[in-house]
N, C-alpha and C. Protein backbone atom coordinates (compact mmCIF):
# COMPACT_ATOMS: atom_id res chain seq x y z
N UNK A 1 3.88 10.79 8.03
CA UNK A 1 5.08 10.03 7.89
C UNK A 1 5.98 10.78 6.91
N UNK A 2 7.67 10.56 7.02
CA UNK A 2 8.39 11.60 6.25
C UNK A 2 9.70 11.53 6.60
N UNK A 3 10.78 11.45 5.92
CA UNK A 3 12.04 10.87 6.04
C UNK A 3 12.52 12.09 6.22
N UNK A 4 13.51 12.18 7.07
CA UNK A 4 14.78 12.62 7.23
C UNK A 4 16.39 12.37 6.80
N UNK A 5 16.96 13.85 6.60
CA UNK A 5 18.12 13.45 6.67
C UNK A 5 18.91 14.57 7.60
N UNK A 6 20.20 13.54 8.42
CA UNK A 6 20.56 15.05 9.82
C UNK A 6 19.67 15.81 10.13
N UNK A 7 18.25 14.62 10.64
CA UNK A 7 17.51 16.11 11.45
C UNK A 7 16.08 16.63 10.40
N UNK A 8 16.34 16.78 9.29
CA UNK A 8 16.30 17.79 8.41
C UNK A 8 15.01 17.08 7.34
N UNK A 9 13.71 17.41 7.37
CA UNK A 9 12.79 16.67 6.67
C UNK A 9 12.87 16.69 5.05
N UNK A 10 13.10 15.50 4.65
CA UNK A 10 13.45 15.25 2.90
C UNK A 10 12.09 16.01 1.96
N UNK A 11 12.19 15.72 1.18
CA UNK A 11 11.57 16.11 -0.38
C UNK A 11 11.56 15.71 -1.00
N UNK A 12 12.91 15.79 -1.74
CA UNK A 12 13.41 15.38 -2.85
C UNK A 12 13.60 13.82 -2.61
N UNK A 13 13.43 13.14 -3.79
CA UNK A 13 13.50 11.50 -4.02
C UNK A 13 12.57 11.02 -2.55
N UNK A 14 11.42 11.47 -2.49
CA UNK A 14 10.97 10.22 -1.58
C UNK A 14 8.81 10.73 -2.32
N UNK A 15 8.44 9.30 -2.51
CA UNK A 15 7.11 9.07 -2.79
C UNK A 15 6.07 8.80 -1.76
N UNK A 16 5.41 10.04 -2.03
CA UNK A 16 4.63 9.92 -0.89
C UNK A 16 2.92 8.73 -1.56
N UNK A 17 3.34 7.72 -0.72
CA UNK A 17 1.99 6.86 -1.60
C UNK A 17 0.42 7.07 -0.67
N UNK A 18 -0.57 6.01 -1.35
CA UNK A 18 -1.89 6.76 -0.71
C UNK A 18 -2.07 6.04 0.55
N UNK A 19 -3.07 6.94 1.54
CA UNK A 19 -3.07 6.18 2.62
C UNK A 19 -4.31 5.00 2.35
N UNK A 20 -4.54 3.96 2.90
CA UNK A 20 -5.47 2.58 2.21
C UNK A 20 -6.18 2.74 3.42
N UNK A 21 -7.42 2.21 3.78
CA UNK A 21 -8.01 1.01 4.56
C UNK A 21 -7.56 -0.21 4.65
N UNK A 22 -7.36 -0.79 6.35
CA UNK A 22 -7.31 -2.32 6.25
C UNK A 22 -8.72 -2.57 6.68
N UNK A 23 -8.94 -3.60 6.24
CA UNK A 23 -10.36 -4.66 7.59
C UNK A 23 -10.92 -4.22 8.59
N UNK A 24 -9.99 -4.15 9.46
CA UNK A 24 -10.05 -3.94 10.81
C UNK A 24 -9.96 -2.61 11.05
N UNK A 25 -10.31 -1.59 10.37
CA UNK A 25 -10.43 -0.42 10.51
C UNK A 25 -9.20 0.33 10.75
N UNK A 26 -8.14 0.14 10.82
CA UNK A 26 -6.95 0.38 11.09
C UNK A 26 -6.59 1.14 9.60
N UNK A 27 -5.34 1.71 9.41
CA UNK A 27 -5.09 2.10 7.82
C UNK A 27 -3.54 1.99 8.01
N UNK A 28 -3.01 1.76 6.67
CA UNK A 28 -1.39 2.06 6.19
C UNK A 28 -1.44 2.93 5.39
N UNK A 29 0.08 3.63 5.01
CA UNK A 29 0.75 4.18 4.26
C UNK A 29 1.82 4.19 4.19
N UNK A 30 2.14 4.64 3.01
CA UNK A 30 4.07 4.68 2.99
C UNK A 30 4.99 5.08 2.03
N UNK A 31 5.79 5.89 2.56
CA UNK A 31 6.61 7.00 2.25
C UNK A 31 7.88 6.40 1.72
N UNK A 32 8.47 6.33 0.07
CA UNK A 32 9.23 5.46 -0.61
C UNK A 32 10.05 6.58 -0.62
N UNK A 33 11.16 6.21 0.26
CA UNK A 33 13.07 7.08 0.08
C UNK A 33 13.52 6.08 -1.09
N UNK A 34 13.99 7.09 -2.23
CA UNK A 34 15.04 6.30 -3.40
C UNK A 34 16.16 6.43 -2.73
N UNK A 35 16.87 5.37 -2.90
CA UNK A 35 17.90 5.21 -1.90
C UNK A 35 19.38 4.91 -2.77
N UNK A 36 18.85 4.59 -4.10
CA UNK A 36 19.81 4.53 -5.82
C UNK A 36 20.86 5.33 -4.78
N UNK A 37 20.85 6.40 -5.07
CA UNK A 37 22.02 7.46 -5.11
C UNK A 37 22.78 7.93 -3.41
N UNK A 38 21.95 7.03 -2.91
CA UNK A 38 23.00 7.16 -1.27
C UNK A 38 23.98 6.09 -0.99
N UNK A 39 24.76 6.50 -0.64
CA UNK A 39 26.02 5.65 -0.14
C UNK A 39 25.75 4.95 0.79
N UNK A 40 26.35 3.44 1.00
CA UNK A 40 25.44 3.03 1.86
C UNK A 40 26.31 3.30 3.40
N UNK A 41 27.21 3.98 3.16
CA UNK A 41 28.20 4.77 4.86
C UNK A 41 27.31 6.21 5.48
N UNK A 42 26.15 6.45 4.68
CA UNK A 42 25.11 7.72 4.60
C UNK A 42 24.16 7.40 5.22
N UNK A 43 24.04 6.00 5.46
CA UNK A 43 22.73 5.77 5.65
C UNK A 43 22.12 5.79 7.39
N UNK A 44 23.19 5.71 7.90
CA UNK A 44 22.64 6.29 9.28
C UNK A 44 22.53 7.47 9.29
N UNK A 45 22.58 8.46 8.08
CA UNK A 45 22.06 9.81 8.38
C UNK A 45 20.72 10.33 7.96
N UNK A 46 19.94 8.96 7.33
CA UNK A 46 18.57 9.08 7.41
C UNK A 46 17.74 8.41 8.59
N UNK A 47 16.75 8.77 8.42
CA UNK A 47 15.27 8.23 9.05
C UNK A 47 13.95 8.68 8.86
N UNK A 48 12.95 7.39 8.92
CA UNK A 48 11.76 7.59 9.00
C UNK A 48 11.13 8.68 10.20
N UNK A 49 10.31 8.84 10.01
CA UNK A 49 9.19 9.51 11.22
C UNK A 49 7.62 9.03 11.06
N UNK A 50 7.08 8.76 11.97
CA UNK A 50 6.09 8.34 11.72
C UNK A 50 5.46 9.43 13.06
N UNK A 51 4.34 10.21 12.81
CA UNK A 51 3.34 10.65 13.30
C UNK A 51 2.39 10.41 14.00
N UNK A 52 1.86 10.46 15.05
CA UNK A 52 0.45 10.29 15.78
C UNK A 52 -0.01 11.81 16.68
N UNK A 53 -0.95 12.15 15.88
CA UNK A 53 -0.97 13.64 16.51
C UNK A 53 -1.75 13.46 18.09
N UNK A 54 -2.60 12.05 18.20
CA UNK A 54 -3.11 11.82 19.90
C UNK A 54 -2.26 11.37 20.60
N UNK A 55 -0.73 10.77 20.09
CA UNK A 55 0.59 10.61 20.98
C UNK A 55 1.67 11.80 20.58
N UNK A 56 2.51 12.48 22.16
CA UNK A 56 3.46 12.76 21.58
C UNK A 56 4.39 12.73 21.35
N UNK A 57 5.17 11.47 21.32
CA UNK A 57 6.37 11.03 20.83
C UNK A 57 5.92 10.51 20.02
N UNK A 58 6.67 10.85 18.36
CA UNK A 58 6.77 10.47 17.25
C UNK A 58 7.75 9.23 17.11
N UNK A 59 7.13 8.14 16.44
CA UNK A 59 8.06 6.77 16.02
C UNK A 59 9.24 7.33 14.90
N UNK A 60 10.69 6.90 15.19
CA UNK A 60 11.35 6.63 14.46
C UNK A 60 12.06 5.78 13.98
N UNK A 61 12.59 5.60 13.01
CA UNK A 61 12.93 4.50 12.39
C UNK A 61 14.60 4.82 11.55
N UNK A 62 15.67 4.26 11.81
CA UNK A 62 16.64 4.66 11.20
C UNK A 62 16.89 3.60 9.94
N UNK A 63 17.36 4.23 9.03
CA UNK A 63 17.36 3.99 7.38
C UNK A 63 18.53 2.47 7.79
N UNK A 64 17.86 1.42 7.47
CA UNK A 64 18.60 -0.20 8.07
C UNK A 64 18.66 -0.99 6.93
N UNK A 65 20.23 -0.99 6.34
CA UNK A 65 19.73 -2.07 5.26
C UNK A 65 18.99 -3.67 5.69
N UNK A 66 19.42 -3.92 7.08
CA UNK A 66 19.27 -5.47 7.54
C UNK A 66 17.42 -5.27 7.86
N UNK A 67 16.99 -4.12 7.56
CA UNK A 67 14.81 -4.30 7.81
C UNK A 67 14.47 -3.46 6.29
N UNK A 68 15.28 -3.44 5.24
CA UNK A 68 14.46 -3.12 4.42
C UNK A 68 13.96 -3.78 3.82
N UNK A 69 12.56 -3.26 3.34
CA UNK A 69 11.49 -4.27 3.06
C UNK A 69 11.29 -3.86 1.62
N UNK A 70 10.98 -4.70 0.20
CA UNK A 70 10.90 -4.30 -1.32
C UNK A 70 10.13 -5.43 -1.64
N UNK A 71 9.51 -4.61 -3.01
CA UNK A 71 8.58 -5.65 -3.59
C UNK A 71 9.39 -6.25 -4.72
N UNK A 72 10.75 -5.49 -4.94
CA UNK A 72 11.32 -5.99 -6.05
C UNK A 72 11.83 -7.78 -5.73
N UNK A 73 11.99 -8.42 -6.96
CA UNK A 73 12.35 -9.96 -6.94
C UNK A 73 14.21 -9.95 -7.23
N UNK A 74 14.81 -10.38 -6.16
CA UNK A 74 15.86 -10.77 -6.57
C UNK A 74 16.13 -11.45 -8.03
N UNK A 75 17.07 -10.82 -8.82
CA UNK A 75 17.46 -11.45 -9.96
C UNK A 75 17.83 -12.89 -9.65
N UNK A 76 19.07 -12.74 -8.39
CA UNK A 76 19.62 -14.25 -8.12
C UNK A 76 18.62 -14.86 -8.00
N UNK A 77 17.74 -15.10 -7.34
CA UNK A 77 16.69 -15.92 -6.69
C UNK A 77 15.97 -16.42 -8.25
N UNK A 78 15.49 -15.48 -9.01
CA UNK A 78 14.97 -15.91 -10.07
C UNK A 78 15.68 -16.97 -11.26
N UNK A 79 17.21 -16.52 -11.06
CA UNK A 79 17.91 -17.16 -11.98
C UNK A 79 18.61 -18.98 -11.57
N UNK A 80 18.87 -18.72 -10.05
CA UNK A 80 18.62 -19.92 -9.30
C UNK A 80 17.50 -20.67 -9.56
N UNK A 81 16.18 -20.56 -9.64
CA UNK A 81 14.81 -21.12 -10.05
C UNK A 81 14.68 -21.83 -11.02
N UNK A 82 15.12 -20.69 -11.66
CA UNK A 82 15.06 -21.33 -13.45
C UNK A 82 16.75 -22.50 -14.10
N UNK A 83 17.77 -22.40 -13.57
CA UNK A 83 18.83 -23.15 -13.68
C UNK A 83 18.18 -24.39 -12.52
N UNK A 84 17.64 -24.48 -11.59
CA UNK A 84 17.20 -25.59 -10.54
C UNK A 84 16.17 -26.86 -11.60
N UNK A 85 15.14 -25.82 -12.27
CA UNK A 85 14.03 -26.09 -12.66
C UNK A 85 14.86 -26.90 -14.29
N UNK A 86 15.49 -26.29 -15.26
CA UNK A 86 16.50 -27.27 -16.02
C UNK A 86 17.43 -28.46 -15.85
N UNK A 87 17.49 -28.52 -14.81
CA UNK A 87 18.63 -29.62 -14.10
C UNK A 87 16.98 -30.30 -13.96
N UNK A 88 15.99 -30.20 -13.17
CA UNK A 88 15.20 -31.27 -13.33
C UNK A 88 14.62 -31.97 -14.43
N UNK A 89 14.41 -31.06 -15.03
CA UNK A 89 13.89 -31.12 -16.25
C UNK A 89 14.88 -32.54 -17.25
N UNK A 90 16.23 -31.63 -17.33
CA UNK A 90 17.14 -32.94 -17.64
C UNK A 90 16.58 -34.23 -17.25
N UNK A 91 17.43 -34.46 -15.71
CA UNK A 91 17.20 -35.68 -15.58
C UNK A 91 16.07 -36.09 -15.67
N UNK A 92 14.60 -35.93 -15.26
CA UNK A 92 13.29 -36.76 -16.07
C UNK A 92 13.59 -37.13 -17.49
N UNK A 93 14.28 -36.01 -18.19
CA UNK A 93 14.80 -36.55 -20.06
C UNK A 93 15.22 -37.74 -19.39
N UNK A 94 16.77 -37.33 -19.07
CA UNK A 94 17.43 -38.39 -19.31
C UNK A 94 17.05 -39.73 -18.69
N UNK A 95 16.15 -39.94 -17.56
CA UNK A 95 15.75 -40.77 -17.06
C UNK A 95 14.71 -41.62 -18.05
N UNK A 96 13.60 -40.95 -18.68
CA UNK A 96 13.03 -41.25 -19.49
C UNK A 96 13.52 -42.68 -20.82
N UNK A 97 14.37 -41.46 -21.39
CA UNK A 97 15.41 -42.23 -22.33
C UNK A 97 15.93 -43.32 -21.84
N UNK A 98 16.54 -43.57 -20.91
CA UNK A 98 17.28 -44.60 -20.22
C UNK A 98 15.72 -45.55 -20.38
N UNK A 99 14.98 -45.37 -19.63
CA UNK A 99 13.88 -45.95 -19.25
C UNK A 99 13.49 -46.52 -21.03
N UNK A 100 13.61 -46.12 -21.84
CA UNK A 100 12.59 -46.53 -22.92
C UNK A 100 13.96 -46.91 -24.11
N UNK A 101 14.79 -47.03 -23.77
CA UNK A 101 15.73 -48.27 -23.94
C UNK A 101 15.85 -49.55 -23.46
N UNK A 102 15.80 -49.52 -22.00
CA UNK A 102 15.77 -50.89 -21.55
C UNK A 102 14.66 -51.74 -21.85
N UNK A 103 13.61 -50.57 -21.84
CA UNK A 103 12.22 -51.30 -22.40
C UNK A 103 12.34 -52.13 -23.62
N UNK A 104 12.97 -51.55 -24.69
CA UNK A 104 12.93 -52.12 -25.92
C UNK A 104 13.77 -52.88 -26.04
N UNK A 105 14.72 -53.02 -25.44
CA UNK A 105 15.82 -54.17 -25.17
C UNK A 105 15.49 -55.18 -24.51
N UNK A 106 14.23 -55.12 -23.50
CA UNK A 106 13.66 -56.42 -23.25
C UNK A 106 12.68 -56.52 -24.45
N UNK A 107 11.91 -56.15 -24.62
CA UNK A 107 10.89 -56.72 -25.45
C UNK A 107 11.21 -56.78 -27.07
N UNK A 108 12.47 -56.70 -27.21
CA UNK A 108 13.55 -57.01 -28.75
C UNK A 108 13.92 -58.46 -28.14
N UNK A 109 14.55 -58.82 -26.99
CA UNK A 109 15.34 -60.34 -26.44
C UNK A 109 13.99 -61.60 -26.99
């Protein structure tokens, strides 16, 4: 497996990681293009290749922002979570409070 650019097999900025075992006897690997420093009007001038030396047409794959796949966590997503998770938090307070006023306002009558 091994990225391209115009044709032209990369080097530079791409991580070649280890190949694993799955279960089922099958295996992955995978070849990390840093992509930081490409424009994203560039990006149809990359692609994957993927190899099978008992087939011979090689799989390709063109560089897609709409199928890239990351382990990184959206900031938004995280910061949405945590502002969601305060707003609940509130109202149980404030519900609480409410709640343990009326209480004592009956059992003061």
């Amino acid at each position: 497996m091994f990225w391209r650019k115009d044709g032209q097999e990369l080097h530079e900025d791409v991580d070649h990681g280890e190949i694993l075992p799955n279960p089922d006897r099958t295996f992955q690997m995978r070849v990390d293009l840093n992509i930081s420093s490409i424009k994203p009007e560039d990006w149809r001038r990359y692609d994957c290749v993927f190899q099978l030396f008992a087939v011979k047409k090689n799989i390709t794959t063109k560089l897609d922002k709409a199928v890239i796949r990351t382990n990184c966590v959206s900031p938004v997503g995280a910061i949405v979570g945590v502002v969601a998770g305060l707003m609940l938090l509130s109202v149980c307070i404030t519900a609480l409070v409410i709640w343990s006023k009326k209480k004592k306002n009956i059992s003061s009558q």
